[in-house]
C-alpha atoms as a PDB file:
ATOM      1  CA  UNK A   1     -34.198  55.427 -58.650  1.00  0.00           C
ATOM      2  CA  UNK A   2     -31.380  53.742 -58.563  1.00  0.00           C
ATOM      3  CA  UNK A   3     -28.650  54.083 -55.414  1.00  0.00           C
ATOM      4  CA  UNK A   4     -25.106  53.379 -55.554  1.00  0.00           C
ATOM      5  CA  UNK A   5     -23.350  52.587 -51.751  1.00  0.00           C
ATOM      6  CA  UNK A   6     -20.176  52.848 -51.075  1.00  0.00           C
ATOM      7  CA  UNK A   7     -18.324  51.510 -47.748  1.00  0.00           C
ATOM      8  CA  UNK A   8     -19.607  48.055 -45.892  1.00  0.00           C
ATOM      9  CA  UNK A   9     -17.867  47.805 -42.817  1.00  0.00           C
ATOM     10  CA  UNK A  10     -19.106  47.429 -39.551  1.00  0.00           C
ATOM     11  CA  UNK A  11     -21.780  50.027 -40.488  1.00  0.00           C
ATOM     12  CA  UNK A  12     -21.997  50.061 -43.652  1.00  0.00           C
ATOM     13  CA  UNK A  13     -23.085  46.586 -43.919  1.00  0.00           C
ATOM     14  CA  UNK A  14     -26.205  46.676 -42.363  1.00  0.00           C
ATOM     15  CA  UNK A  15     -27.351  50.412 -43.924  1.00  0.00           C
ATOM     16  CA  UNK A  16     -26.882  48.468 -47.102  1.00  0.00           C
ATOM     17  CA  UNK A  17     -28.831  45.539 -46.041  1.00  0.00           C
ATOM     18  CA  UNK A  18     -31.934  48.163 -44.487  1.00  0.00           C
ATOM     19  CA  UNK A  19     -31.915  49.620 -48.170  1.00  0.00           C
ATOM     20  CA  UNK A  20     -32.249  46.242 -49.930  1.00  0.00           C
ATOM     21  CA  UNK A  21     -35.188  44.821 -47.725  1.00  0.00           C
ATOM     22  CA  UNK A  22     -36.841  47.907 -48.029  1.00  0.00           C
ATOM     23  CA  UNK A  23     -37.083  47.268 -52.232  1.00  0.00           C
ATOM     24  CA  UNK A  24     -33.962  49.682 -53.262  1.00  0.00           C
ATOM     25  CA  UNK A  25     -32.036  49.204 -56.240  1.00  0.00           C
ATOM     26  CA  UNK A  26     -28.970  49.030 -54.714  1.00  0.00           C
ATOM     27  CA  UNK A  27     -25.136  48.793 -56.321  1.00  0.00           C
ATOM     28  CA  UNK A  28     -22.417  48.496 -54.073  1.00  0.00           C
ATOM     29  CA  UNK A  29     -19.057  48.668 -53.476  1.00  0.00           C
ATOM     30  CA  UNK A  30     -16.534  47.951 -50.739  1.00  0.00           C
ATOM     31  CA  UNK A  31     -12.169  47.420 -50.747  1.00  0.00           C
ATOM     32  CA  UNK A  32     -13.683  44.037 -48.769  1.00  0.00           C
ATOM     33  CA  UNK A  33     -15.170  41.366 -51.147  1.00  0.00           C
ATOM     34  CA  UNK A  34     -16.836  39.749 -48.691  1.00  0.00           C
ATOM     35  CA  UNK A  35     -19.480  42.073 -47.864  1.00  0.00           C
ATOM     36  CA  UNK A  36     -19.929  42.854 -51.880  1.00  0.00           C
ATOM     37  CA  UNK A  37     -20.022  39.004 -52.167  1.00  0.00           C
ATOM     38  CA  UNK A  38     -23.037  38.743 -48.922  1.00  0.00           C
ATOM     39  CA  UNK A  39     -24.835  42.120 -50.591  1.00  0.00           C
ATOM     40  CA  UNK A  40     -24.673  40.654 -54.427  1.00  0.00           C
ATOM     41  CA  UNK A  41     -26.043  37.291 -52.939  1.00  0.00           C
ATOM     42  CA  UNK A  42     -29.196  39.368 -50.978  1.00  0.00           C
ATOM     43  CA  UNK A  43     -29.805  40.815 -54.562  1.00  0.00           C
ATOM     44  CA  UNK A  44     -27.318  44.245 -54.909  1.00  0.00           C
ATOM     45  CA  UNK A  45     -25.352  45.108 -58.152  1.00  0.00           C
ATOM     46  CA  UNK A  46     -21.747  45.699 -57.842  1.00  0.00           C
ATOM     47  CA  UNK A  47     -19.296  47.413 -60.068  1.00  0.00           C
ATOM     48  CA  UNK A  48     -16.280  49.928 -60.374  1.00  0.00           C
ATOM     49  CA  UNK A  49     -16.720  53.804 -58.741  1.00  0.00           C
ATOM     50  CA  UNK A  50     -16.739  55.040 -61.659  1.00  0.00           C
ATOM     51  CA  UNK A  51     -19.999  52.599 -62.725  1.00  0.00           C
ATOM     52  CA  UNK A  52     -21.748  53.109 -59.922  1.00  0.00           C
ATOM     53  CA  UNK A  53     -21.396  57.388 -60.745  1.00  0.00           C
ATOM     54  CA  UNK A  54     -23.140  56.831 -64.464  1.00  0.00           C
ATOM     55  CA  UNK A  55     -25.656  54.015 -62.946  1.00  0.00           C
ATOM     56  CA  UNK A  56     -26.861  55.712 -59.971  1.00  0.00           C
ATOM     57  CA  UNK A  57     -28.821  58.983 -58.816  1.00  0.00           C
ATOM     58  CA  UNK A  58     -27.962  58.940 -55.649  1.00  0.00           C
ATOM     59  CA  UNK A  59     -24.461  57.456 -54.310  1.00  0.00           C
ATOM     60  CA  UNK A  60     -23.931  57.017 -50.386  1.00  0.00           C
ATOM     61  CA  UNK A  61     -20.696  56.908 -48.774  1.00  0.00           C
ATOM     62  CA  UNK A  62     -19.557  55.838 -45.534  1.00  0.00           C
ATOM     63  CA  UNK A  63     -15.652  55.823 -44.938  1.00  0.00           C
ATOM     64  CA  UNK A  64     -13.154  55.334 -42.492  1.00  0.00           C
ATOM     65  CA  UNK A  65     -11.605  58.953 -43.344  1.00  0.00           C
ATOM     66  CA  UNK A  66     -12.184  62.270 -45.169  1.00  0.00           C
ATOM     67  CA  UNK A  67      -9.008  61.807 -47.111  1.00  0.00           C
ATOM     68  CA  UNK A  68     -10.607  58.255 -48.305  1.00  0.00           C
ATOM     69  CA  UNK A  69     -13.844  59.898 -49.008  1.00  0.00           C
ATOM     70  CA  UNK A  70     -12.301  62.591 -51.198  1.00  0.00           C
ATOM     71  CA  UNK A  71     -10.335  59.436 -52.855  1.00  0.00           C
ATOM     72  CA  UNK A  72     -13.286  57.234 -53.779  1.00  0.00           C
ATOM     73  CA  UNK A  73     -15.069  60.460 -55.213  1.00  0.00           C
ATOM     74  CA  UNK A  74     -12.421  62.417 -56.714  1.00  0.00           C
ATOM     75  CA  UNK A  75     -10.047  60.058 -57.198  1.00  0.00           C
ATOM     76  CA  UNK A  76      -8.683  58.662 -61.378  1.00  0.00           C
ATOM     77  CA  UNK A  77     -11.781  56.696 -62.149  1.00  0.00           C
ATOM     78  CA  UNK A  78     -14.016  57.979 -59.174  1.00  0.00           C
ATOM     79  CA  UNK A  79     -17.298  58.346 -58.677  1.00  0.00           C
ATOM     80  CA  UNK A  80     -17.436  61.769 -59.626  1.00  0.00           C
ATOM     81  CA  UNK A  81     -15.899  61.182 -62.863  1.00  0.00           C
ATOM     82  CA  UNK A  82     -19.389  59.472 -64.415  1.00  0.00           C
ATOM     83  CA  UNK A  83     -21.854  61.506 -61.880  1.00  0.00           C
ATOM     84  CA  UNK A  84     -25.049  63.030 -64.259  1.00  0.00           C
ATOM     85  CA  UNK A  85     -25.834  66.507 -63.186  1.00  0.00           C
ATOM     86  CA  UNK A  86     -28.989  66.451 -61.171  1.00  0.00           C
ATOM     87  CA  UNK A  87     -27.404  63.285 -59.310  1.00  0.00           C
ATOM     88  CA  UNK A  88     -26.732  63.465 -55.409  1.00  0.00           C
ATOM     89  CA  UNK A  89     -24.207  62.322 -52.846  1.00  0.00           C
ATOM     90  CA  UNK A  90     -24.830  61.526 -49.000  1.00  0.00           C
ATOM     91  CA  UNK A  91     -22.041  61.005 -46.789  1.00  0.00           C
ATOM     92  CA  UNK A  92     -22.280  58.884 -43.482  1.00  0.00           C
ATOM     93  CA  UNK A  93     -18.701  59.506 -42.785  1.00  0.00           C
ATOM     94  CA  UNK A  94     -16.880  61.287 -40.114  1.00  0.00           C
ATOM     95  CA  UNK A  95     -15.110  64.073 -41.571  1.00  0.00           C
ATOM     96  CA  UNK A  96     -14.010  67.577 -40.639  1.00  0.00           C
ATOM     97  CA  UNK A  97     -16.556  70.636 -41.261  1.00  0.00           C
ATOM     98  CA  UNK A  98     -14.084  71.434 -43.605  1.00  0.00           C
ATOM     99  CA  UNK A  99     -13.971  68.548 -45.921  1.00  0.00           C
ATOM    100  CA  UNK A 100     -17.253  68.019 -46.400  1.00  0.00           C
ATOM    101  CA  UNK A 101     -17.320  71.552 -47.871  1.00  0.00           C
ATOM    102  CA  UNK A 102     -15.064  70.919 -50.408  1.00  0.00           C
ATOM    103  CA  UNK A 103     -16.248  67.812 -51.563  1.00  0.00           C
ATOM    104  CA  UNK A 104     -19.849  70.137 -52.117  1.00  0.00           C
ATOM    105  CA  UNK A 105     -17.775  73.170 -53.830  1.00  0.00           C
ATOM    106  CA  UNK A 106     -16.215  69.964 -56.159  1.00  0.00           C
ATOM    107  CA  UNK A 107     -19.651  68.605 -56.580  1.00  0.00           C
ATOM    108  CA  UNK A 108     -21.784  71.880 -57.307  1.00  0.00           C
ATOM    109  CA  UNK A 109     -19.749  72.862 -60.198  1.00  0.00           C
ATOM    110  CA  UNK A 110     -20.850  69.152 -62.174  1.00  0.00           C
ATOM    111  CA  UNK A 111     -24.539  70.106 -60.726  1.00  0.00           C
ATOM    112  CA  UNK A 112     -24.143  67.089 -58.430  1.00  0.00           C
ATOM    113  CA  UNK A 113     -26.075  67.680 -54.758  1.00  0.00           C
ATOM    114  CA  UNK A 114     -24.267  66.476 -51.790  1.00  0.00           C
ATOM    115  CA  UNK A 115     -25.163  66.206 -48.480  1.00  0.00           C
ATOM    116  CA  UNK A 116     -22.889  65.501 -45.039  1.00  0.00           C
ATOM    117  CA  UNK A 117     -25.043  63.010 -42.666  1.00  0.00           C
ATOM    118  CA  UNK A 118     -22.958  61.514 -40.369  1.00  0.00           C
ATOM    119  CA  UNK A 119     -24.614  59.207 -38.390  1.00  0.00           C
ATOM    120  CA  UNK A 120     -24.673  58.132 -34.313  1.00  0.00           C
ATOM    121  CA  UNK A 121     -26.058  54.877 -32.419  1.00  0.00           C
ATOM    122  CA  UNK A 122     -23.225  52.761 -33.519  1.00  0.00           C
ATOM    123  CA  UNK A 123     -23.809  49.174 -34.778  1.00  0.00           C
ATOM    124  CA  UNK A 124     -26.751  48.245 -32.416  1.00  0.00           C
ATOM    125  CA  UNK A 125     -28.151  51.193 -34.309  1.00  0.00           C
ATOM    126  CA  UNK A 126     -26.857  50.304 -37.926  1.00  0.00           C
ATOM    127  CA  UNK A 127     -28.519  46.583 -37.183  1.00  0.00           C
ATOM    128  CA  UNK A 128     -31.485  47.883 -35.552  1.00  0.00           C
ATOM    129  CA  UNK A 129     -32.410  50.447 -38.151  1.00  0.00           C
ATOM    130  CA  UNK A 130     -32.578  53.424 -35.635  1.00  0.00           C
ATOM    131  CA  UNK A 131     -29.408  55.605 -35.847  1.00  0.00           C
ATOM    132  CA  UNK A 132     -29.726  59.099 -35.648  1.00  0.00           C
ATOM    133  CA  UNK A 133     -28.539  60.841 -38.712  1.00  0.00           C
ATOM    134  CA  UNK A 134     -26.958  64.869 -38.430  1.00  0.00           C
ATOM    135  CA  UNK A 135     -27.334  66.686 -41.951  1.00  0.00           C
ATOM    136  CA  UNK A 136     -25.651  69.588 -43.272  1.00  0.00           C
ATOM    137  CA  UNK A 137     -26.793  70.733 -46.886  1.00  0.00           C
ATOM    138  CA  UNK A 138     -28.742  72.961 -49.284  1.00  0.00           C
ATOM    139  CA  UNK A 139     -32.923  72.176 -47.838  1.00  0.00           C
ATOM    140  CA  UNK A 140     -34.084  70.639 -51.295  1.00  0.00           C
ATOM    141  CA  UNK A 141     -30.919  67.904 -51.455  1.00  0.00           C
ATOM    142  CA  UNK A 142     -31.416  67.365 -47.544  1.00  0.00           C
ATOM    143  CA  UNK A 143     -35.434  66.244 -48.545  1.00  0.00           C
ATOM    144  CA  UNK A 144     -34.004  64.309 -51.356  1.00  0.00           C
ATOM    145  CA  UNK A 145     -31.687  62.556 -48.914  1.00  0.00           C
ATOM    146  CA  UNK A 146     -34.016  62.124 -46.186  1.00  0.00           C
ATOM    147  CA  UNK A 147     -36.361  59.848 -48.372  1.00  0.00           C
ATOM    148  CA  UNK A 148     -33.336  57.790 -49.084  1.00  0.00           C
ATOM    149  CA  UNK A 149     -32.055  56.987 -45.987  1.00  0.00           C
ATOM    150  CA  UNK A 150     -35.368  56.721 -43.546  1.00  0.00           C
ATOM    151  CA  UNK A 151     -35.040  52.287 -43.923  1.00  0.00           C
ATOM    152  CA  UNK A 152     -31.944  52.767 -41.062  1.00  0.00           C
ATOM    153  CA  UNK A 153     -32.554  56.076 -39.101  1.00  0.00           C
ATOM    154  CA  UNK A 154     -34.979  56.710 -36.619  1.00  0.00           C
ATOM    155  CA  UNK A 155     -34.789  60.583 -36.540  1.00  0.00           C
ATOM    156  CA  UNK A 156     -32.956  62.664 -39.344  1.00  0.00           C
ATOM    157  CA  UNK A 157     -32.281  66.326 -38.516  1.00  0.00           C
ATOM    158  CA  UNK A 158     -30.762  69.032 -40.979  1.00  0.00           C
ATOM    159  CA  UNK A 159     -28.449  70.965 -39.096  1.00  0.00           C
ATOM    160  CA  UNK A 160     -27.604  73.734 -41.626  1.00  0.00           C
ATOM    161  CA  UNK A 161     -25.901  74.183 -44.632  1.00  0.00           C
ATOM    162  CA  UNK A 162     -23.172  71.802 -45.493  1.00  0.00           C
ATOM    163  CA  UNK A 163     -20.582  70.723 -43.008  1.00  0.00           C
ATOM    164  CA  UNK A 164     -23.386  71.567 -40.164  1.00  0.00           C
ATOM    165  CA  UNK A 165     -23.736  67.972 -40.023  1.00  0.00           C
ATOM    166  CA  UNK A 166     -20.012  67.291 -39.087  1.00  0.00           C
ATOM    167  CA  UNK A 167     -20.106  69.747 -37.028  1.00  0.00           C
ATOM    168  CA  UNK A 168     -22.936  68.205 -34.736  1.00  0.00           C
ATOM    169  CA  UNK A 169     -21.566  65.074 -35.245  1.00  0.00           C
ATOM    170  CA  UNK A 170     -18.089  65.961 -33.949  1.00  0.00           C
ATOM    171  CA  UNK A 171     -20.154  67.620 -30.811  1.00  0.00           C
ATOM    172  CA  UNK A 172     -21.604  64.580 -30.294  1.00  0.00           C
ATOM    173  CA  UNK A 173     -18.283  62.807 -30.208  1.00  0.00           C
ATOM    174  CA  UNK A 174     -16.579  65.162 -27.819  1.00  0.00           C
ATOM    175  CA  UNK A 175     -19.685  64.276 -25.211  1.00  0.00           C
ATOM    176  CA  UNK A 176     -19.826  60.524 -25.546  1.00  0.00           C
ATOM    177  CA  UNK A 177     -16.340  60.196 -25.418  1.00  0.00           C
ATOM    178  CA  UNK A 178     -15.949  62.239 -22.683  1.00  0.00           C
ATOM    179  CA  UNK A 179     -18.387  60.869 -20.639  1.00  0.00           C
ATOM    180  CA  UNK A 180     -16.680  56.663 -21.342  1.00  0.00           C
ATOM    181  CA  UNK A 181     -13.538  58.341 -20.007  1.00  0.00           C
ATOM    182  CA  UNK A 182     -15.650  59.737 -17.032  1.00  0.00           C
ATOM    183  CA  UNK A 183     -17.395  56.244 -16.669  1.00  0.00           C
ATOM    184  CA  UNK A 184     -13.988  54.866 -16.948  1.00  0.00           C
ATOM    185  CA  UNK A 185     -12.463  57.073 -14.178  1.00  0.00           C
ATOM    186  CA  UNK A 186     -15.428  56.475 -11.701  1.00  0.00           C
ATOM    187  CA  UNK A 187     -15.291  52.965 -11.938  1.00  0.00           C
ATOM    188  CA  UNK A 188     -11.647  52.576 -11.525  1.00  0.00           C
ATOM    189  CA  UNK A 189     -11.877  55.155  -8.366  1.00  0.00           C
ATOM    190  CA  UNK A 190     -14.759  52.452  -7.114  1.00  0.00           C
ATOM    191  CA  UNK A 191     -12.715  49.516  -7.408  1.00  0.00           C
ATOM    192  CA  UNK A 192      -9.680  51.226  -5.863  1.00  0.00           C
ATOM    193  CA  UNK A 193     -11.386  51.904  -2.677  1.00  0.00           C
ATOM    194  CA  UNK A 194     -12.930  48.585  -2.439  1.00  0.00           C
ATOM    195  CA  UNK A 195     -16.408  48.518  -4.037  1.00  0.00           C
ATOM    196  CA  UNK A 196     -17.681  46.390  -6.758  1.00  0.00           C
ATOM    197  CA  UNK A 197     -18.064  48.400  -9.731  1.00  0.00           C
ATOM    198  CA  UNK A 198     -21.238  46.427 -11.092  1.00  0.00           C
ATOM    199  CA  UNK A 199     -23.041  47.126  -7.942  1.00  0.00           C
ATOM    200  CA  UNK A 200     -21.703  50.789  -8.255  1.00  0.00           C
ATOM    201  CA  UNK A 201     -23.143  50.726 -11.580  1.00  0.00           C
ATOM    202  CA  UNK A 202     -26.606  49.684 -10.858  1.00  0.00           C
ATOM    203  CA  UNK A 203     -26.856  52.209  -7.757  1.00  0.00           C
ATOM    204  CA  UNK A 204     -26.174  55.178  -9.385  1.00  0.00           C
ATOM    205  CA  UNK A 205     -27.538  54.226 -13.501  1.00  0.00           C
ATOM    206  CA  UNK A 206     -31.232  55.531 -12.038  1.00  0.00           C
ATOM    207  CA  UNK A 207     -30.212  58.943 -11.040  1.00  0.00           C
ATOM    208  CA  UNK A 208     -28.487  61.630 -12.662  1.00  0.00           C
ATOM    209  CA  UNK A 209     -25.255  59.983 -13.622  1.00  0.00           C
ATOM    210  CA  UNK A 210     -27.578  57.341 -15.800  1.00  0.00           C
ATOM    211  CA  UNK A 211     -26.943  57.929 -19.625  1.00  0.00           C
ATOM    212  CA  UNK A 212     -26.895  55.851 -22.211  1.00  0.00           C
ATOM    213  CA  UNK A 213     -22.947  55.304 -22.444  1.00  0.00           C
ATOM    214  CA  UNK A 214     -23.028  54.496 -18.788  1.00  0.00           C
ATOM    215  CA  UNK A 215     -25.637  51.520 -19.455  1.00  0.00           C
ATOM    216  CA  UNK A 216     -23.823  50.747 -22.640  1.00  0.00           C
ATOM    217  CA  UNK A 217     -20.253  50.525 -21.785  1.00  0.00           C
ATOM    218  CA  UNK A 218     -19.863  50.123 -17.839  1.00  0.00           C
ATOM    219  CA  UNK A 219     -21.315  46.321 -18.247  1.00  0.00           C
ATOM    220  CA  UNK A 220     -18.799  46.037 -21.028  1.00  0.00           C
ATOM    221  CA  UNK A 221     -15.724  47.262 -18.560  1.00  0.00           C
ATOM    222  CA  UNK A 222     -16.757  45.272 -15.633  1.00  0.00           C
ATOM    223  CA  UNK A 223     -17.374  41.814 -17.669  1.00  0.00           C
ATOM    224  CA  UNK A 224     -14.133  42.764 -19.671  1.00  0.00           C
ATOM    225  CA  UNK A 225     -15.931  42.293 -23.030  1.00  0.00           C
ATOM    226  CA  UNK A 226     -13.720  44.610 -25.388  1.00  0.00           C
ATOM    227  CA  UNK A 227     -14.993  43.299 -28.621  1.00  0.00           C
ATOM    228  CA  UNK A 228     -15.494  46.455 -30.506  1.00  0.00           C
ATOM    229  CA  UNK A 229     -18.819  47.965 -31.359  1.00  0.00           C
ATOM    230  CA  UNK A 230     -17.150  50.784 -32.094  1.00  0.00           C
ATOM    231  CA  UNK A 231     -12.860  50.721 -31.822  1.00  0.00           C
ATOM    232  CA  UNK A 232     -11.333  53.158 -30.253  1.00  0.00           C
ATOM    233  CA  UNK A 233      -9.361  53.667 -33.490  1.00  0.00           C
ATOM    234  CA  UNK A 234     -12.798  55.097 -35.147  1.00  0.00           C
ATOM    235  CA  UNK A 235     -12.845  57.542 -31.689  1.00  0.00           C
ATOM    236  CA  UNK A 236      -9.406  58.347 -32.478  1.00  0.00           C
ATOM    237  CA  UNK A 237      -9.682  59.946 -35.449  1.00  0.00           C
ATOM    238  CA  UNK A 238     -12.899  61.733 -34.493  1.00  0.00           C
ATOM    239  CA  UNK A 239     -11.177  63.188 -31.258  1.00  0.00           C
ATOM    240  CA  UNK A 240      -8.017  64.075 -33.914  1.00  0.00           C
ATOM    241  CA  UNK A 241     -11.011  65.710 -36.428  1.00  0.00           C
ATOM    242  CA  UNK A 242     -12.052  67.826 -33.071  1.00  0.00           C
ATOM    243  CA  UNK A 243      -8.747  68.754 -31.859  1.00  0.00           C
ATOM    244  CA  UNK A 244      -8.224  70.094 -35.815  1.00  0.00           C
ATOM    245  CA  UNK A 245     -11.397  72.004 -35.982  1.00  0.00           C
ATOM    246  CA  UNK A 246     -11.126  73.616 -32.628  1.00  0.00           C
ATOM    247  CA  UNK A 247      -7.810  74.755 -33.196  1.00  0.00           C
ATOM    248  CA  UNK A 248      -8.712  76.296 -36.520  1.00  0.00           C
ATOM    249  CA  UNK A 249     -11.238  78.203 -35.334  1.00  0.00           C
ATOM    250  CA  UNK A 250      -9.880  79.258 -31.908  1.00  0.00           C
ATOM    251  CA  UNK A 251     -12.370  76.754 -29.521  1.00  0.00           C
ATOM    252  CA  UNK A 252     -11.405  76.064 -25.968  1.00  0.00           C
ATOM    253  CA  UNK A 253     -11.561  71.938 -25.454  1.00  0.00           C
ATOM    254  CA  UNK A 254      -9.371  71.423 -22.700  1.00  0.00           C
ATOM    255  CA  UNK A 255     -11.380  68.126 -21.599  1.00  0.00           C
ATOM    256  CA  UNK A 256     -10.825  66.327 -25.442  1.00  0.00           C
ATOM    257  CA  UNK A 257      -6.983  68.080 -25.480  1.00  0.00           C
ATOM    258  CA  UNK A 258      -6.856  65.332 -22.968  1.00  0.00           C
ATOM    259  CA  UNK A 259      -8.911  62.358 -24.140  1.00  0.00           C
ATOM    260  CA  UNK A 260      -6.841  62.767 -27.358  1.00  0.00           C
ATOM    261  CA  UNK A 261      -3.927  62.564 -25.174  1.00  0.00           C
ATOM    262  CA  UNK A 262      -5.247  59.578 -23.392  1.00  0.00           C
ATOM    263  CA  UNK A 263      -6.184  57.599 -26.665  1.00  0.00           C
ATOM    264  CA  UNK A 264      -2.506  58.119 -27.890  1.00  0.00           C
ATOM    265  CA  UNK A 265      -1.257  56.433 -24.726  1.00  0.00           C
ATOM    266  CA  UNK A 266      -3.931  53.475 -25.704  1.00  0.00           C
ATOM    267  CA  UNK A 267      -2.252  53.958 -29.304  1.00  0.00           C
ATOM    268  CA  UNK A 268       1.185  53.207 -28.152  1.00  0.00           C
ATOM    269  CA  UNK A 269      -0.409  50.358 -26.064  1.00  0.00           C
ATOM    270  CA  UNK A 270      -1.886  48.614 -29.257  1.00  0.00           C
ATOM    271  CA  UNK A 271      -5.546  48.777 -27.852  1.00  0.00           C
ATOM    272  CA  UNK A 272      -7.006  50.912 -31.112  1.00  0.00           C
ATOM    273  CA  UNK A 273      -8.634  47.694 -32.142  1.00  0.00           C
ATOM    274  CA  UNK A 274     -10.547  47.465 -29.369  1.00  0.00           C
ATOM    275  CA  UNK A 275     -13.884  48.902 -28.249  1.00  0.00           C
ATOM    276  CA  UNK A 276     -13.910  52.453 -26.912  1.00  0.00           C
ATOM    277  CA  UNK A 277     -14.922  50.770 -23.232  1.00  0.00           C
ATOM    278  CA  UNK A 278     -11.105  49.707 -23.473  1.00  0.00           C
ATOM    279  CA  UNK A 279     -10.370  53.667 -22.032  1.00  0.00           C
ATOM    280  CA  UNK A 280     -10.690  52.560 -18.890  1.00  0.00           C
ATOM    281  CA  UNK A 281      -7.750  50.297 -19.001  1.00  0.00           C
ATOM    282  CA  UNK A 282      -5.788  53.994 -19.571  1.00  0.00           C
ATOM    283  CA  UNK A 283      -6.911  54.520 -15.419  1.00  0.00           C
ATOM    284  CA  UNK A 284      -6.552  51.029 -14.687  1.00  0.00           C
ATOM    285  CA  UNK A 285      -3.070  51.223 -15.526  1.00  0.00           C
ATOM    286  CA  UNK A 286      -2.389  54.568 -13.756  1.00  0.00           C
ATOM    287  CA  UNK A 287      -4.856  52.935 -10.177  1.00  0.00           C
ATOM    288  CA  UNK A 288      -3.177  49.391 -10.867  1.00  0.00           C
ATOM    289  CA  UNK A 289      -6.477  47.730 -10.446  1.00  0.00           C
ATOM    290  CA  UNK A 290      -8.986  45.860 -12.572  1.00  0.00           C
ATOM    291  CA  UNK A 291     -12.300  47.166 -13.088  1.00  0.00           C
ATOM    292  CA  UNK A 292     -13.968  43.381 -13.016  1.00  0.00           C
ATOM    293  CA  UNK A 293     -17.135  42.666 -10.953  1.00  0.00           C
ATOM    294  CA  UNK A 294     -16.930  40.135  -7.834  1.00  0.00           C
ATOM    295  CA  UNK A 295     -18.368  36.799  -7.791  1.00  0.00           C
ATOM    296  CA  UNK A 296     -21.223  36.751  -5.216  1.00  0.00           C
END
């Protein structure tokens, strides 16, 4: 079997790496050469979309954007242009419900398989192998795709039929980023009355405000370490993707109505390159204070 991937940025890089250690033969592709260049050296073929579709049986992609995604598959000279019938596509990107339906109506009538598996854990997870991948597809092409991609996931769960997995996966980015703009709020609240937010942090991470976004980006807010992870312009268009959805099918989000609204004021502020920790400098602006832990 022979996979094609498609898409080695901050994720995508490493996925592709997991695959090649674990023996796959692996083409890839990226808009980046640099990555291709790193991949080719570790032992992956490269070539065109359209070389990858008659090579491969199964073709991963994971893209900034659905509109991309639909591009790079569709596209003159995309993948789908060369894809044998029988052949199946995974995609790790995050997309509306609604696009990854049409790229399976699009697929299903060349009897290519495709699969949405959108993927959370962020780089730690990409690095570490252990993200935790949200399907949405027809059960035989979800078993298919599960024995591809177990090298980087620690738990893979089909959802439904396809655009299931976008949906969980947009779910999932209405609670995380909720709760960093939460974290961000009760830190800046602690600061402005006079407490140090690291201490703060470490009194209440053992009870029930502990989650895993409060140990992952608090230290990152008080030690002002905004290197991005994940950058708030990846957020951004997820909170836009849930904003679209819910409106289309009549869902009450009045907390993301205003995170979106939030991240467009970080927009105009030229932060979407940093991490999505950098929401707190949204209430540090409105408390002017600094969320920065005190020297002993």
């Amino acid at each position: 079997m022979k996979v094609g991937f498609i898409g080695l940025g901050i994720m995508g890089r490493p996925l592709a790496k997991h695959l090649l250690n674990a023996g796959v033969d692996l083409m890839v592709s990226d808009v980046n050469p640099v990555p291709v260049q790193e991949l080719v050296s570790m032992g992956a073929g490269t070539g065109s979309y359209a070389e990858i579709g008659e090579q491969c049986d199964v073709v991963i992609t994971i893209l900034p954007t659905g509109g991309i995604v639909q591009s790079v598959l569709f596209g003159e000279g995309g993948i789908a242009s060369t894809l044998k019938p029988g052949s199946l596509v995974i995609d790790h990107s995050s997309v509306t419900p609604v696009e990854s339906r049409e790229c399976y109506a699009k697929l299903k009538e060349k009897g290519v398989d495709f699969v949405d598996a959108p993927v959370s854990g962020g780089e730690p997870g990409a690095i570490a192998g252990t993200l935790a991948i949200m399907a949405g597809g027809d059960e035989e092409a979800f078993k298919r795709a599960e024995e591809v991609i177990k090298p980087y996931s620690s738990s893979i769960l089909r959802i439904g039929p396809v655009g299931s997995g976008s949906v969980a996966k947009l779910a999932n980015q209405i609670i995380v980023n909720n709760n960093i703009a939460i974290v961000s709020e009760a830190l800046t609240f602690a600061v402005k009355a006079g407490a140090d937010p690291e201490k703060v942090y470490l009194a209440i991470r053992g009870g029930l405000a502990g989650s895993a976004v409060l140990d992952a980006k608090a230290p990152m807010m008080y030690n002002r370490n905004f290197v991005p992870g994940g950058p708030i312009r990846i957020n951004h268009k997820d909170i836009t993707n849930v904003v679209k959805t819910a409106h289309a099918i009549d869902a009450p989000i009045p907390y993301t109505a205003q995170l979106y609204e939030i991240m467009q004021s970080l927009k105009i502020h030229g932060l979407m390159g940093e991490d999505h920790s950098a929401i707190v400098k949204y209430f540090e602006a409105m408390g002017d204070v600094k969320v920065e832990k005190k020297g002993e």
